[in-house]
C-alpha atoms as a PDB file:
ATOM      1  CA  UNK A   1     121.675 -21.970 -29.391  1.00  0.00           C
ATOM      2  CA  UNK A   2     125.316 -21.924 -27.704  1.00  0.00           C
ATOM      3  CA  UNK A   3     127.687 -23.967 -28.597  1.00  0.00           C
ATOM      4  CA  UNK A   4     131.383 -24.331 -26.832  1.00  0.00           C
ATOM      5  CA  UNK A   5     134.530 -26.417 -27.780  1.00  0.00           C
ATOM      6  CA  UNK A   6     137.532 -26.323 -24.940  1.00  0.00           C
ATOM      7  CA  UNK A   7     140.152 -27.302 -25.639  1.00  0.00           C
ATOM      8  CA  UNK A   8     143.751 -27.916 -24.051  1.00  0.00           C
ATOM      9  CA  UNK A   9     145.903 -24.492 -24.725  1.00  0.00           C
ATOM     10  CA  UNK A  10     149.045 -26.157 -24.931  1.00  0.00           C
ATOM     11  CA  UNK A  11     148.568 -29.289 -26.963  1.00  0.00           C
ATOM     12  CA  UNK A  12     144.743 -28.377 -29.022  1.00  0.00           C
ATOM     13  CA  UNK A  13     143.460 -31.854 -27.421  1.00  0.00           C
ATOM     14  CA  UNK A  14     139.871 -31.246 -27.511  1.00  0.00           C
ATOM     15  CA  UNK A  15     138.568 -31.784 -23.911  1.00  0.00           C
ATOM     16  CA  UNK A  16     134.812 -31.088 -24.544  1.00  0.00           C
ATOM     17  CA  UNK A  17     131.777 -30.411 -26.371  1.00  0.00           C
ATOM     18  CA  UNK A  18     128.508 -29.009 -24.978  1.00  0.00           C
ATOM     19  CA  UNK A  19     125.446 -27.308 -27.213  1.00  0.00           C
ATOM     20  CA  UNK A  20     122.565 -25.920 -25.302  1.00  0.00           C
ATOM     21  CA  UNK A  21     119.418 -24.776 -26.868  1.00  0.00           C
ATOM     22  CA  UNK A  22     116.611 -22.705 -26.130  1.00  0.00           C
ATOM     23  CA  UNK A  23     112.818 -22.103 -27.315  1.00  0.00           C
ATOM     24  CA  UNK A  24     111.592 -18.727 -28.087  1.00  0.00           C
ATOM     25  CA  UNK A  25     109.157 -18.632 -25.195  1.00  0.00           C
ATOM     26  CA  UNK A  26     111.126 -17.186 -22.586  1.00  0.00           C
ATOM     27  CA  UNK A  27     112.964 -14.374 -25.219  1.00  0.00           C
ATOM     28  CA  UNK A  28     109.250 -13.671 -26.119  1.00  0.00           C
ATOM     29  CA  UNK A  29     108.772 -13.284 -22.633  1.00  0.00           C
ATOM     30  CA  UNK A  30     112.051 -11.187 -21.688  1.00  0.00           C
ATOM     31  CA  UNK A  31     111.082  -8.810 -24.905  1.00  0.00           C
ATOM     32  CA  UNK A  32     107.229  -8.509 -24.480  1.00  0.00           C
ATOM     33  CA  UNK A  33     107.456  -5.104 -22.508  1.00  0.00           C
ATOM     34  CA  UNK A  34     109.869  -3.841 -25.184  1.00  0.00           C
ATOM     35  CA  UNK A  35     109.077  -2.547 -29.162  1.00  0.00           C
ATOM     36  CA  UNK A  36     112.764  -4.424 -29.933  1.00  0.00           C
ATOM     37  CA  UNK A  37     114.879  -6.742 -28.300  1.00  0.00           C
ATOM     38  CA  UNK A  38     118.285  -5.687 -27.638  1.00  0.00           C
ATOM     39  CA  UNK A  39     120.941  -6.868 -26.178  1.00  0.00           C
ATOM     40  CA  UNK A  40     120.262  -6.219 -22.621  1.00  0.00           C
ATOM     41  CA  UNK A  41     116.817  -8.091 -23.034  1.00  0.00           C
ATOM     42  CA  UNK A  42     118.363 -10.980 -23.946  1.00  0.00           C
ATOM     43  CA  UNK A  43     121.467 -11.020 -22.013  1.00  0.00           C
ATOM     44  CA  UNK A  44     120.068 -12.848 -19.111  1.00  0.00           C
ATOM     45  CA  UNK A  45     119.177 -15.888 -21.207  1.00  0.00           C
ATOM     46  CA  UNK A  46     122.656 -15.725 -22.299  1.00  0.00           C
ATOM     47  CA  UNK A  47     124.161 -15.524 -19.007  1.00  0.00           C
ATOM     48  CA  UNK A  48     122.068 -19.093 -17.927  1.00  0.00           C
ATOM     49  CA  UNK A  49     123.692 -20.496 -20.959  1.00  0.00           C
ATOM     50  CA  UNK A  50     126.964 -19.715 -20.456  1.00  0.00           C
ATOM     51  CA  UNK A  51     126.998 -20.591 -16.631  1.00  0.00           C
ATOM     52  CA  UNK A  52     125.287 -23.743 -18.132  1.00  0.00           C
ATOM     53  CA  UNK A  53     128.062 -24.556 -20.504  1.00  0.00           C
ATOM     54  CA  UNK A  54     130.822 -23.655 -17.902  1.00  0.00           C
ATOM     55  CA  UNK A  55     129.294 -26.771 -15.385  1.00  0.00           C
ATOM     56  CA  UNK A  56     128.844 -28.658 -18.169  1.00  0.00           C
ATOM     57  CA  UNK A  57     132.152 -28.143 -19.143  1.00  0.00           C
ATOM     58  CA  UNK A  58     133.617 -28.049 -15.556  1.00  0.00           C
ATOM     59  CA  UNK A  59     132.190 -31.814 -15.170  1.00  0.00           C
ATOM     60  CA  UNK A  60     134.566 -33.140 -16.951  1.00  0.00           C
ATOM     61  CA  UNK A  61     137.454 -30.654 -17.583  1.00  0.00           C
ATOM     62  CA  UNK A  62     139.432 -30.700 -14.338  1.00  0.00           C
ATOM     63  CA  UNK A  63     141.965 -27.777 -13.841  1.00  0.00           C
ATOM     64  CA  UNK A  64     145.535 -29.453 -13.726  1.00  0.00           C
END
């Protein structure tokens, strides 16, 4: 699970909210050539969510 809060630097406004969640399946399938996930096995996954967030964010969070 990821969860992200932005919010506006100079006055704490809170601009948005976004949670994104994710089965086990795919880790089990990143990690299922590996004895222990790590990090790096996992890091993809991470970096969809975060790119995920950052639209999701980025739809309605407008630079000023």
């Amino acid at each position: 699970m990821v969860e992200a809060l932005a919010t506006d630097s100079v006055s704490g406004e809170i601009l948005a909210k976004v949670i994104r969640t994710h089965t086990g399946e795919r880790l089990a399938r990143v990690a299922s050539n590996q004895p222990v996930v790590t990090f790096d096995s996992v890091k993809p996954i991470m970096d969809q969510w975060c790119d995920a967030v950052s639209r999701s964010v980025a739809q309605y969070v407008k630079p000023r």
